[in-house]
PDB file of N, CA and C in Angstrom:
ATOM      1  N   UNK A   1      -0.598   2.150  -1.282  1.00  0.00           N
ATOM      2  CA  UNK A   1      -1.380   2.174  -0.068  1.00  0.00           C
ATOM      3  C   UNK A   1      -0.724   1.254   0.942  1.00  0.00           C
ATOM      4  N   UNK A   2       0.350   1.500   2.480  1.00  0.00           N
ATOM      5  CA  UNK A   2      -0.188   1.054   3.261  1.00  0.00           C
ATOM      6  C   UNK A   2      -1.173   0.685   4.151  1.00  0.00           C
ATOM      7  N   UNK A   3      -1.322  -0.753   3.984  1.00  0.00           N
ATOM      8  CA  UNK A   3      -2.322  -1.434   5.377  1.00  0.00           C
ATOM      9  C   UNK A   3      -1.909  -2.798   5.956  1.00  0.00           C
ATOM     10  N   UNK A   4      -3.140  -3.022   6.824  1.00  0.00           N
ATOM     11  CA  UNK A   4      -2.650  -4.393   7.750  1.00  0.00           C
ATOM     12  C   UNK A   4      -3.118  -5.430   6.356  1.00  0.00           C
ATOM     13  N   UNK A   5      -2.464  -6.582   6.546  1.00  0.00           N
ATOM     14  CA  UNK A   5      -3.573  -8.202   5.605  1.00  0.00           C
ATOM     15  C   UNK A   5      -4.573  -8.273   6.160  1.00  0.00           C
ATOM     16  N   UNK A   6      -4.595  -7.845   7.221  1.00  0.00           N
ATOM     17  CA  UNK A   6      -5.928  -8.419   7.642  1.00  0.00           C
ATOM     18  C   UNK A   6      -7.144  -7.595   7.042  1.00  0.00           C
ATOM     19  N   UNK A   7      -6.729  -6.386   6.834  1.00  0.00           N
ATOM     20  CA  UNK A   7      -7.630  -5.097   6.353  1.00  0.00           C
ATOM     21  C   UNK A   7      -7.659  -5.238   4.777  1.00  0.00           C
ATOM     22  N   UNK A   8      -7.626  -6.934   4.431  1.00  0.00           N
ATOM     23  CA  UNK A   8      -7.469  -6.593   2.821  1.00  0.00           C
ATOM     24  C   UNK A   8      -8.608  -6.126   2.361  1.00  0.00           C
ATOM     25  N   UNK A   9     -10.052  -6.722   2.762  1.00  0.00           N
ATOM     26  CA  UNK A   9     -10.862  -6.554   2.380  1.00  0.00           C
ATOM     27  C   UNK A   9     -11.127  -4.584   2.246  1.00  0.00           C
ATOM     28  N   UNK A  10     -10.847  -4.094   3.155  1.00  0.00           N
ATOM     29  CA  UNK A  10     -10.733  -2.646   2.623  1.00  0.00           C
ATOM     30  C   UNK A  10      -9.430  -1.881   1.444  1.00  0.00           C
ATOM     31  N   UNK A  11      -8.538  -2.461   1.088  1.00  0.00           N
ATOM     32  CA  UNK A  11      -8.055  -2.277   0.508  1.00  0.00           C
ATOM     33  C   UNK A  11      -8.734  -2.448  -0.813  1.00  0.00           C
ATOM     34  N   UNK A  12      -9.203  -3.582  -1.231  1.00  0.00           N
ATOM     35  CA  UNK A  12     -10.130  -4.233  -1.903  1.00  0.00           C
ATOM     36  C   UNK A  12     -10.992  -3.068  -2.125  1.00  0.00           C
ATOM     37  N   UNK A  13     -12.095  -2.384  -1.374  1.00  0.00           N
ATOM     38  CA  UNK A  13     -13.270  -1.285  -1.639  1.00  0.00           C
ATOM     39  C   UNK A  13     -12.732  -0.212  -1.908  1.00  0.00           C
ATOM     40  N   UNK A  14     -11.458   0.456  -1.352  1.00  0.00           N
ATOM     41  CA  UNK A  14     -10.933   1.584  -1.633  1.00  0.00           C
ATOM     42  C   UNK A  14     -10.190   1.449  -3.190  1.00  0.00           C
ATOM     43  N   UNK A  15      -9.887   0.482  -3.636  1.00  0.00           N
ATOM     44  CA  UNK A  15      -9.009   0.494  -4.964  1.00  0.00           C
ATOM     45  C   UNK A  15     -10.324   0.527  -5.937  1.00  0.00           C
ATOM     46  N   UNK A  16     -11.149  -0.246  -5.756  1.00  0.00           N
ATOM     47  CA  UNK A  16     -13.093  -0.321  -6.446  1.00  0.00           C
ATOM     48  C   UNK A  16     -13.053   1.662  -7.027  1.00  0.00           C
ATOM     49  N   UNK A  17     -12.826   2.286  -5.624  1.00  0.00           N
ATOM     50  CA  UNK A  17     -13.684   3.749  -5.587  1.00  0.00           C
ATOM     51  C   UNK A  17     -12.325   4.792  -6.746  1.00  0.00           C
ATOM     52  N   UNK A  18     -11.337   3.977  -6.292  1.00  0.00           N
ATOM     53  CA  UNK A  18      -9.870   4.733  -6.987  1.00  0.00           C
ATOM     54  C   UNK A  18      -9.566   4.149  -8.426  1.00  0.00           C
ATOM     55  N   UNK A  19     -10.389   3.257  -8.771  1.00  0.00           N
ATOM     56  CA  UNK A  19      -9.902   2.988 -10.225  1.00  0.00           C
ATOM     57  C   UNK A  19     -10.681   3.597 -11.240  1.00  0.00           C
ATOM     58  N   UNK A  20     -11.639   4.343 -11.103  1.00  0.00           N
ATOM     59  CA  UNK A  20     -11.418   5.290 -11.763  1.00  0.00           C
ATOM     60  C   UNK A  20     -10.701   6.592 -12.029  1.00  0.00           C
ATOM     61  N   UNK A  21      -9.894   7.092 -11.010  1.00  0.00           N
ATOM     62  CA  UNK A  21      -9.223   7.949 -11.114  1.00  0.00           C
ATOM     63  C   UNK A  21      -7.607   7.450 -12.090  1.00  0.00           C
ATOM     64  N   UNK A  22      -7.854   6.309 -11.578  1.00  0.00           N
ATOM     65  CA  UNK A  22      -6.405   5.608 -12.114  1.00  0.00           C
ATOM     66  C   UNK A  22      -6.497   5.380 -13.681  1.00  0.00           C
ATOM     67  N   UNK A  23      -7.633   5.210 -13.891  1.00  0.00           N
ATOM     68  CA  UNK A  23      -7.741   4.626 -15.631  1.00  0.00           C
ATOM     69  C   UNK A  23      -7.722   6.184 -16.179  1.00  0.00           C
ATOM     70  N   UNK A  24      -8.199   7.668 -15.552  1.00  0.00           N
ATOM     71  CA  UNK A  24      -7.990   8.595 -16.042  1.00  0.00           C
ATOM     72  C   UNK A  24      -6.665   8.857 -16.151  1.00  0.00           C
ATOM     73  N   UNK A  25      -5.382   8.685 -15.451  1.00  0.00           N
ATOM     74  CA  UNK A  25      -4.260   8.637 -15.132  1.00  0.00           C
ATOM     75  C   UNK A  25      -3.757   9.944 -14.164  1.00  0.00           C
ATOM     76  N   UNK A  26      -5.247   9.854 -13.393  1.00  0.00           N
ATOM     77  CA  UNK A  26      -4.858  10.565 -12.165  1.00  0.00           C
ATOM     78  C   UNK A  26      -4.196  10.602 -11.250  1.00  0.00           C
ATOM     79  N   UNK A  27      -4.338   9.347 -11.498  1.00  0.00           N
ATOM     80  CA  UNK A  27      -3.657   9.084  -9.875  1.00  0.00           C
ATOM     81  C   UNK A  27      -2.701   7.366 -10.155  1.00  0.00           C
ATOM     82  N   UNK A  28      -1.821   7.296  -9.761  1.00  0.00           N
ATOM     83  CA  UNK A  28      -1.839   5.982  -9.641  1.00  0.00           C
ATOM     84  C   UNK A  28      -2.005   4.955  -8.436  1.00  0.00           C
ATOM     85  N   UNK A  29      -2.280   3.938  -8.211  1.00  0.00           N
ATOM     86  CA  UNK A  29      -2.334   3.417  -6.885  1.00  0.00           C
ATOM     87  C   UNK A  29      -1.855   1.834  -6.489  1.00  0.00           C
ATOM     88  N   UNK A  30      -1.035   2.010  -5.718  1.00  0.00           N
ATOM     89  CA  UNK A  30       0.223   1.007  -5.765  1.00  0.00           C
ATOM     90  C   UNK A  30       0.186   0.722  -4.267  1.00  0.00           C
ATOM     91  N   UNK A  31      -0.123  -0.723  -4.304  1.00  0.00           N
ATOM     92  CA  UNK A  31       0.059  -1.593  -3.085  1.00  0.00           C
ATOM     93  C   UNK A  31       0.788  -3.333  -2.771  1.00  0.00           C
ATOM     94  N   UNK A  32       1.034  -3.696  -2.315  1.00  0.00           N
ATOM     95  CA  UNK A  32       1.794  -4.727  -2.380  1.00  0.00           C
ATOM     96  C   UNK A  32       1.294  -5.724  -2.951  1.00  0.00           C
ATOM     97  N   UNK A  33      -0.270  -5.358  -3.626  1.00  0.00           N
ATOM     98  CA  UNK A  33      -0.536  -6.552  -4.216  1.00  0.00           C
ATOM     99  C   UNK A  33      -0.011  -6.734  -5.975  1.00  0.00           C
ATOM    100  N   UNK A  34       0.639  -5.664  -5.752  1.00  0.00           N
ATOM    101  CA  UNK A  34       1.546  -5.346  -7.619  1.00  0.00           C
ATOM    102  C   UNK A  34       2.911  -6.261  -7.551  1.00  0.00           C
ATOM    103  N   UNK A  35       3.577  -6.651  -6.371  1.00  0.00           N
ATOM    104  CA  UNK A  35       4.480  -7.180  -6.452  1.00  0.00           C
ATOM    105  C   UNK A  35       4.437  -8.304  -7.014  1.00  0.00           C
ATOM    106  N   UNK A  36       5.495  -9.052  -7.729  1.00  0.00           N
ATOM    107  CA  UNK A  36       5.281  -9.933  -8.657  1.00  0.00           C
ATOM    108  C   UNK A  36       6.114 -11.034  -7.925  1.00  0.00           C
ATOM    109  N   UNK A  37       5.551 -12.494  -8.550  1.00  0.00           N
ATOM    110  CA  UNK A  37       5.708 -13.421  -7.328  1.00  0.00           C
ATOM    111  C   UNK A  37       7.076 -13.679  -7.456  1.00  0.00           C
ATOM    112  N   UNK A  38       7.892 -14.220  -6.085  1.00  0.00           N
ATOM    113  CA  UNK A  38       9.425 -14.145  -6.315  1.00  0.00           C
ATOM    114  C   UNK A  38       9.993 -13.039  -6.434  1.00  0.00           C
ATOM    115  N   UNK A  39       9.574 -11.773  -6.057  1.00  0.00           N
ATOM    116  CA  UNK A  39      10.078 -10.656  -6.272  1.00  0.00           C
ATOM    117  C   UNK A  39      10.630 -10.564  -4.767  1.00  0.00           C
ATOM    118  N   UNK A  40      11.484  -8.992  -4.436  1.00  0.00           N
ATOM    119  CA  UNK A  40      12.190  -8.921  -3.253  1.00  0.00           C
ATOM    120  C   UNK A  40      10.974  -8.406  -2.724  1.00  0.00           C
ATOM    121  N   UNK A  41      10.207  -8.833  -1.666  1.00  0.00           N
ATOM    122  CA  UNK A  41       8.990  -7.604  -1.690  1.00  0.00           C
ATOM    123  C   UNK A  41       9.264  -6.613  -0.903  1.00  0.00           C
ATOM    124  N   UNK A  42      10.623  -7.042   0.178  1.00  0.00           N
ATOM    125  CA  UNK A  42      10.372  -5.591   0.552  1.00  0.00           C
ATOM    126  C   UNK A  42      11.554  -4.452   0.093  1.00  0.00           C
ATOM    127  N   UNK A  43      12.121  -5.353  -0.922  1.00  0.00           N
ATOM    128  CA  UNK A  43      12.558  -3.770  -1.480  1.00  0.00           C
ATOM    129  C   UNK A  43      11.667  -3.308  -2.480  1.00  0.00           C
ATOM    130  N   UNK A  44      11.184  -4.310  -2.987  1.00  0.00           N
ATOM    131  CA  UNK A  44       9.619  -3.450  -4.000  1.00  0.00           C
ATOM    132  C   UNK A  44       8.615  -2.585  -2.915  1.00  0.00           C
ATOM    133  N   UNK A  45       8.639  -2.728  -1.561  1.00  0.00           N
ATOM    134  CA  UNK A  45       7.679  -2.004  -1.187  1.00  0.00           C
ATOM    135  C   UNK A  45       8.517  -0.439  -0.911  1.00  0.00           C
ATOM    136  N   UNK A  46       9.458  -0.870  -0.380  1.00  0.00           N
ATOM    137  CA  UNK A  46      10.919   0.262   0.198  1.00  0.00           C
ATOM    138  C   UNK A  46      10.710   1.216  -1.631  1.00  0.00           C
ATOM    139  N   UNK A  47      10.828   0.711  -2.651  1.00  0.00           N
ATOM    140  CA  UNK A  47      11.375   1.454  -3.812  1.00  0.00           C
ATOM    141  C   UNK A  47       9.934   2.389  -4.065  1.00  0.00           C
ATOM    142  N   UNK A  48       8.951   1.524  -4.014  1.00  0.00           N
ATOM    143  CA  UNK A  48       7.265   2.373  -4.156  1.00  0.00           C
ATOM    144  C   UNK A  48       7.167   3.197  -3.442  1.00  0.00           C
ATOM    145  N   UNK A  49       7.259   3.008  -1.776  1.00  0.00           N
ATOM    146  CA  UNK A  49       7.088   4.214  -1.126  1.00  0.00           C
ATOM    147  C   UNK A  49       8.180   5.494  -1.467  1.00  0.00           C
ATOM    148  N   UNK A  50       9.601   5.183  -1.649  1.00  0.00           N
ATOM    149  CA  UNK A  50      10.236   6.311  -1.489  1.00  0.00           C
ATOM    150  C   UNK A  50      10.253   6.888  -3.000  1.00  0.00           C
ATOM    151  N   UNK A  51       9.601   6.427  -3.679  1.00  0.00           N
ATOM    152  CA  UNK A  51       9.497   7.329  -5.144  1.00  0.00           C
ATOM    153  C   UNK A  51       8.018   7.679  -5.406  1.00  0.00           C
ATOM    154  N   UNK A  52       7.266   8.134  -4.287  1.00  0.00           N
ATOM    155  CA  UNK A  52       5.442   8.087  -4.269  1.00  0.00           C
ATOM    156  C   UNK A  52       5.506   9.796  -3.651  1.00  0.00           C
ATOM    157  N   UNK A  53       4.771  10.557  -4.629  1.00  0.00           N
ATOM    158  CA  UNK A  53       4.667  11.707  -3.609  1.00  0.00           C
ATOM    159  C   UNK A  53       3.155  11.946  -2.538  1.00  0.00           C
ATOM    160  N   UNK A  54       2.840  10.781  -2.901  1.00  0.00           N
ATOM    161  CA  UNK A  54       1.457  10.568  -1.788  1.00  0.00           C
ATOM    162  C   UNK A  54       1.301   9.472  -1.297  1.00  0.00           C
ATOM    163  N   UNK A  55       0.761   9.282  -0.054  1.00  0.00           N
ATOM    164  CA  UNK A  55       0.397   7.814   0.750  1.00  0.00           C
ATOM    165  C   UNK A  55      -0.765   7.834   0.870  1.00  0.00           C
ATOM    166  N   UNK A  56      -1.716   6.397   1.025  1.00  0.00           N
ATOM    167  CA  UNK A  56      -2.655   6.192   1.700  1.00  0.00           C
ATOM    168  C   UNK A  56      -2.432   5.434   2.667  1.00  0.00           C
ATOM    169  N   UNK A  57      -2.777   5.417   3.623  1.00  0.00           N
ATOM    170  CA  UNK A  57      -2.251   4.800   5.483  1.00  0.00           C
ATOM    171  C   UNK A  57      -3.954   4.560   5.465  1.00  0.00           C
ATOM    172  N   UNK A  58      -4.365   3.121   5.451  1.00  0.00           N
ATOM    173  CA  UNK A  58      -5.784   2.490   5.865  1.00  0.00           C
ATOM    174  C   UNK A  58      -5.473   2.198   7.310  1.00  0.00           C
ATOM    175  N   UNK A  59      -5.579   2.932   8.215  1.00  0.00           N
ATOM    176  CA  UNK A  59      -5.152   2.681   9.743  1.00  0.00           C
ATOM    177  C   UNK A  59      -6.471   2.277  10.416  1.00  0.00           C
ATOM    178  N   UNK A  60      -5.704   1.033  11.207  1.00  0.00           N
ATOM    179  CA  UNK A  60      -6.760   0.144  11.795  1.00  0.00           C
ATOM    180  C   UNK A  60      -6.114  -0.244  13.098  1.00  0.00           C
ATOM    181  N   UNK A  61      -6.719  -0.676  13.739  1.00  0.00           N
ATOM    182  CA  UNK A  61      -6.169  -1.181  14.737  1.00  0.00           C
ATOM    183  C   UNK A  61      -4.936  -2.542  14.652  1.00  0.00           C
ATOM    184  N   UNK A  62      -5.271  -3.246  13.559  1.00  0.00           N
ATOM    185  CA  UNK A  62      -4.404  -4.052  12.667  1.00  0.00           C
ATOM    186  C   UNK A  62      -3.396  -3.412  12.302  1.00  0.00           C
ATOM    187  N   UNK A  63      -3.302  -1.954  11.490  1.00  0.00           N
ATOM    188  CA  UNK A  63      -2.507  -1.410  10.923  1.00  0.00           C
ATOM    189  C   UNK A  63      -1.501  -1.087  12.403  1.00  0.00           C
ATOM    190  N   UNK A  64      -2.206  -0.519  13.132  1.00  0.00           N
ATOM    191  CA  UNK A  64      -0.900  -0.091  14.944  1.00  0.00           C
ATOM    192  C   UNK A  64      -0.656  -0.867  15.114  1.00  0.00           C
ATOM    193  N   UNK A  65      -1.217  -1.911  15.221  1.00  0.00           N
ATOM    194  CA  UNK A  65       0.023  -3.293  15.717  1.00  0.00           C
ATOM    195  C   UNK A  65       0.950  -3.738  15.118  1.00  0.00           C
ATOM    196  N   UNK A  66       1.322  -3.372  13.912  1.00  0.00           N
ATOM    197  CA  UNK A  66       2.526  -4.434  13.041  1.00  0.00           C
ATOM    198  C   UNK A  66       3.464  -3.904  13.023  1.00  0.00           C
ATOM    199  N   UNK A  67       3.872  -4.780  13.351  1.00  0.00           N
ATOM    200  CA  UNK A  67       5.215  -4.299  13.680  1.00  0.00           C
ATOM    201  C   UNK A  67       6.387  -3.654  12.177  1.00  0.00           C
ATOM    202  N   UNK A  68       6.085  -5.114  11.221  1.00  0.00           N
ATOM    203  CA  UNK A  68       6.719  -4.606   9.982  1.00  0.00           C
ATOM    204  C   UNK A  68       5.996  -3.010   9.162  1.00  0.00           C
ATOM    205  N   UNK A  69       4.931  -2.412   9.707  1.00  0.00           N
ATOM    206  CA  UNK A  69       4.620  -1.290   9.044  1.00  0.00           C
ATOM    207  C   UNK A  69       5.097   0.029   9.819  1.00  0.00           C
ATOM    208  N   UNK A  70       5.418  -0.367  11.419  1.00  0.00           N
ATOM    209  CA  UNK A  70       6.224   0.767  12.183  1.00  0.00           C
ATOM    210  C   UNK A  70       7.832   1.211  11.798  1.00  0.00           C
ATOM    211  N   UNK A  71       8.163  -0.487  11.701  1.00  0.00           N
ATOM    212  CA  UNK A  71       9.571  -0.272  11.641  1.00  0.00           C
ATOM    213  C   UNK A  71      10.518  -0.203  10.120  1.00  0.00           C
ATOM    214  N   UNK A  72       9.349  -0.851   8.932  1.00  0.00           N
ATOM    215  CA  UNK A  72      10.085  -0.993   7.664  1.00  0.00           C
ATOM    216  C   UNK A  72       9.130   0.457   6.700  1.00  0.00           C
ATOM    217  N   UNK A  73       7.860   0.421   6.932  1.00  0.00           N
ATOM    218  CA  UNK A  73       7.599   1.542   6.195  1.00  0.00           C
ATOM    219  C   UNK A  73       7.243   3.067   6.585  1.00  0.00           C
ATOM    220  N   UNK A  74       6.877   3.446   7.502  1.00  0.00           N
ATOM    221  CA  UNK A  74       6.629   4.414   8.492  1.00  0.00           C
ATOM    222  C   UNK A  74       8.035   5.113   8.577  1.00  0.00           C
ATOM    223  N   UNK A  75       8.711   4.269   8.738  1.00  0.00           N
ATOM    224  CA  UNK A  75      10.251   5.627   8.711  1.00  0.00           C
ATOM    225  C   UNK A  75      10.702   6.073   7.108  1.00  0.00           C
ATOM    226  N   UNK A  76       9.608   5.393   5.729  1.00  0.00           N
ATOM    227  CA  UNK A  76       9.718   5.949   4.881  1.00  0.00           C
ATOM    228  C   UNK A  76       9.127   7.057   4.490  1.00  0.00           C
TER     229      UNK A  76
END
């Protein structure tokens, strides 16, 4: 899932409604909070998106402004 930090708290309710699909192994759902500390994060985010055949985009007004989600993940 891309979103803004600031929108964690929805990230937060939407993963609540999706973990059950995930424990069925429906779906999986992968957001930057999987990255592990000291990791590269943004090639962990670069490697998730381009091997994902689905996105979730939590678009907020937070989410249009950042710049790092126009220019590093959006052209993924």
């Amino acid at each position: 899932m891309s979103y803004s930090h600031q929108d964690r708290e929805w990230l937060e309710r939407l993963s609540l409604h999706l973990a059950v699909l995930e424990r069925g192994a429906l779906v999986y759902v992968w957001s930057d909070t999987r990255i592990a500390i000291g990791a590269n994060w943004e090639e962990e985010i670069e490697k998730s998106l381009g091997g994902s055949k689905a996105a979730i985009l939590l678009i907020s007004p937070s989410f249009l402004a950042s710049d790092f989600i126009w220019n590093k993940e959006m052209p993924l």
